[in-house]
C-alpha atoms as a PDB file:
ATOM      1  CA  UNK A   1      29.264  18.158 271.206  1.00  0.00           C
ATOM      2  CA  UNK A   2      31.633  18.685 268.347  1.00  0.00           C
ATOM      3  CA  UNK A   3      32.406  16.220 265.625  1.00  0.00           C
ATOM      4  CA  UNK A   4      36.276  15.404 264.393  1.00  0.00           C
ATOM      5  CA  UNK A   5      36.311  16.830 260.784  1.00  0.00           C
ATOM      6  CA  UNK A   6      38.692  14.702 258.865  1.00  0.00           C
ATOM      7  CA  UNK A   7      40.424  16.328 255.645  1.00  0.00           C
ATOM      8  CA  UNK A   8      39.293  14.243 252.533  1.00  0.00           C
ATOM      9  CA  UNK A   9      42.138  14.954 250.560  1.00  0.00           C
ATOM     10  CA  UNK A  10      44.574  12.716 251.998  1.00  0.00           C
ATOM     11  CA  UNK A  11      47.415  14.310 250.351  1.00  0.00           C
ATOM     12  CA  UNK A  12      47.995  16.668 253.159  1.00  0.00           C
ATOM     13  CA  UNK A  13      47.792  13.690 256.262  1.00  0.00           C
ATOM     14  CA  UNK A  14      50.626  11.664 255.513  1.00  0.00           C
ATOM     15  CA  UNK A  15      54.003  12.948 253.570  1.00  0.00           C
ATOM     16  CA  UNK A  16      55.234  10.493 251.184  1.00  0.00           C
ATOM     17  CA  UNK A  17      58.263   8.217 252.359  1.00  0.00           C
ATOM     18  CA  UNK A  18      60.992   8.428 249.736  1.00  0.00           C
ATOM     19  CA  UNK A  19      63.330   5.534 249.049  1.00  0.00           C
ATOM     20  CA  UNK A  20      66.812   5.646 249.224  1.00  0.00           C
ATOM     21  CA  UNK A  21      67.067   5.890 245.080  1.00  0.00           C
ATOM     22  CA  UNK A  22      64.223   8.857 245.601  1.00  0.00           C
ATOM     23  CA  UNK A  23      65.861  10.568 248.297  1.00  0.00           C
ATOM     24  CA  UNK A  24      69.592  10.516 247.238  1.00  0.00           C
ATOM     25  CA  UNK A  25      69.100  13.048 244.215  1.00  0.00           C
ATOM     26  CA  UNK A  26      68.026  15.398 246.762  1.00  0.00           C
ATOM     27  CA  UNK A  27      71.265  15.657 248.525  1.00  0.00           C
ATOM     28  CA  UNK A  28      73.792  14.737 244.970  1.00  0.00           C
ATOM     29  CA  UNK A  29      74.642  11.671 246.760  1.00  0.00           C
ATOM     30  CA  UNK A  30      74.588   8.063 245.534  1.00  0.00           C
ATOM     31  CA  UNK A  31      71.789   6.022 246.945  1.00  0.00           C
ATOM     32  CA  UNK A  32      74.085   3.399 248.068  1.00  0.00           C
ATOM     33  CA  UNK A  33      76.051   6.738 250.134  1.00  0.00           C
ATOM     34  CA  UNK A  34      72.938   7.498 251.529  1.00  0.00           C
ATOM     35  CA  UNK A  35      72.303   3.751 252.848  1.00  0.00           C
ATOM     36  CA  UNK A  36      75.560   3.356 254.688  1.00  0.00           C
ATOM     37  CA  UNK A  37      74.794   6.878 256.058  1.00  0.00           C
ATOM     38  CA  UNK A  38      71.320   6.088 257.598  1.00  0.00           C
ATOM     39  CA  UNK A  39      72.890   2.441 258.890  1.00  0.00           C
ATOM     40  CA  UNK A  40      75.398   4.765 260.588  1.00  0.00           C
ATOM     41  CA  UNK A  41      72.596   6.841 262.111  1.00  0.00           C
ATOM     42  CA  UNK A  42      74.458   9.640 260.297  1.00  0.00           C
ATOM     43  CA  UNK A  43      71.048  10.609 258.696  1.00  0.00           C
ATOM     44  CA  UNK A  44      67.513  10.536 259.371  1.00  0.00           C
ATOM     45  CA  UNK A  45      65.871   7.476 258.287  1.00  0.00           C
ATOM     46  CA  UNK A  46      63.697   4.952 258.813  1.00  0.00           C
ATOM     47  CA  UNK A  47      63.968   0.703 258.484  1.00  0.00           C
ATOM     48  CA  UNK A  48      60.851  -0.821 256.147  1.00  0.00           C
ATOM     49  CA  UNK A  49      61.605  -3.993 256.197  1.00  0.00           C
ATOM     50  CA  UNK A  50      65.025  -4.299 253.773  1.00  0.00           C
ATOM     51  CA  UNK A  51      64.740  -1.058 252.648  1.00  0.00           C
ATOM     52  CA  UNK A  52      65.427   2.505 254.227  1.00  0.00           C
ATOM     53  CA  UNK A  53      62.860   5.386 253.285  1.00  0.00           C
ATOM     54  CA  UNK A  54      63.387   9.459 254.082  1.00  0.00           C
ATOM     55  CA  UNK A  55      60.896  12.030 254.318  1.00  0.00           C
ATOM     56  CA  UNK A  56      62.149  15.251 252.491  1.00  0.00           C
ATOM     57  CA  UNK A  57      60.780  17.601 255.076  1.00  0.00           C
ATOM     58  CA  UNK A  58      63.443  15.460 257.842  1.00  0.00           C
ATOM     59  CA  UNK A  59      66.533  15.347 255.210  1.00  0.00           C
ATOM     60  CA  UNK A  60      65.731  19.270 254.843  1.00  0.00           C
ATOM     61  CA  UNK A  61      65.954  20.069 258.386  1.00  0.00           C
ATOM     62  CA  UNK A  62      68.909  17.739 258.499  1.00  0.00           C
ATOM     63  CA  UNK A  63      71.134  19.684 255.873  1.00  0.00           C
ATOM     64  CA  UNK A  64      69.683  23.063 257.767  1.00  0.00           C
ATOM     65  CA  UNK A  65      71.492  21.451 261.272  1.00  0.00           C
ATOM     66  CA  UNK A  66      74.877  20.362 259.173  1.00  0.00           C
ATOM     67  CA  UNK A  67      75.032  23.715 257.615  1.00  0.00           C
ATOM     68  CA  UNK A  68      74.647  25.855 261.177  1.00  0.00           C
ATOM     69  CA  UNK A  69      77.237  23.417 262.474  1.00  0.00           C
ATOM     70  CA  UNK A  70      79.509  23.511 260.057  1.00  0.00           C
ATOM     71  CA  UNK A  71      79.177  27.593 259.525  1.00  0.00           C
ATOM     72  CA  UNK A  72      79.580  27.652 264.210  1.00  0.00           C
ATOM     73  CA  UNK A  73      82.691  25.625 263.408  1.00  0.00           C
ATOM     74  CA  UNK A  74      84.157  28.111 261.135  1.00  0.00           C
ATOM     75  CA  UNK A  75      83.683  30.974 262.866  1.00  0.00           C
ATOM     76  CA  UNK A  76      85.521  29.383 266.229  1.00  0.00           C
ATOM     77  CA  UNK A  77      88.389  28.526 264.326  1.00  0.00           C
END
């Protein structure tokens, strides 16, 4: 039988969950942009409470999806 090994360097389990004031720099917005955005489901986010937090790796893949749309729009017009 084999055992779970479990990483002991928790660093790599869980990526960090930016705030909104963390998060906003990343995409030149202001944080308070970035709220409305994520109450709009414009943006992935999460609800903690009163506050919304982003992980980088999901804002990332979001700009990657914006960009390919916007570049497919472009190139039908």
């Amino acid at each position: 039988m084999s055992t779970l090994q479990v990483p002991t360097n928790t660093e790599f389990l869980f990526e960090p969950l930016l705030t909104s004031r963390e998060a906003a720099p990343f995409l030149r917005v202001h944080y308070k942009t970035l709220e409305a955005m994520a109450r709009a489901g414009a943006i992935p986010a999460m609800k903690r409470g009163k506050s919304w937090v982003f992980r980088l790796s999901r804002l990332s893949e979001w700009i990657d999806r914006e960009l390919e749309r916007e570049a497919g729009s472009r190139r039908a017009s």
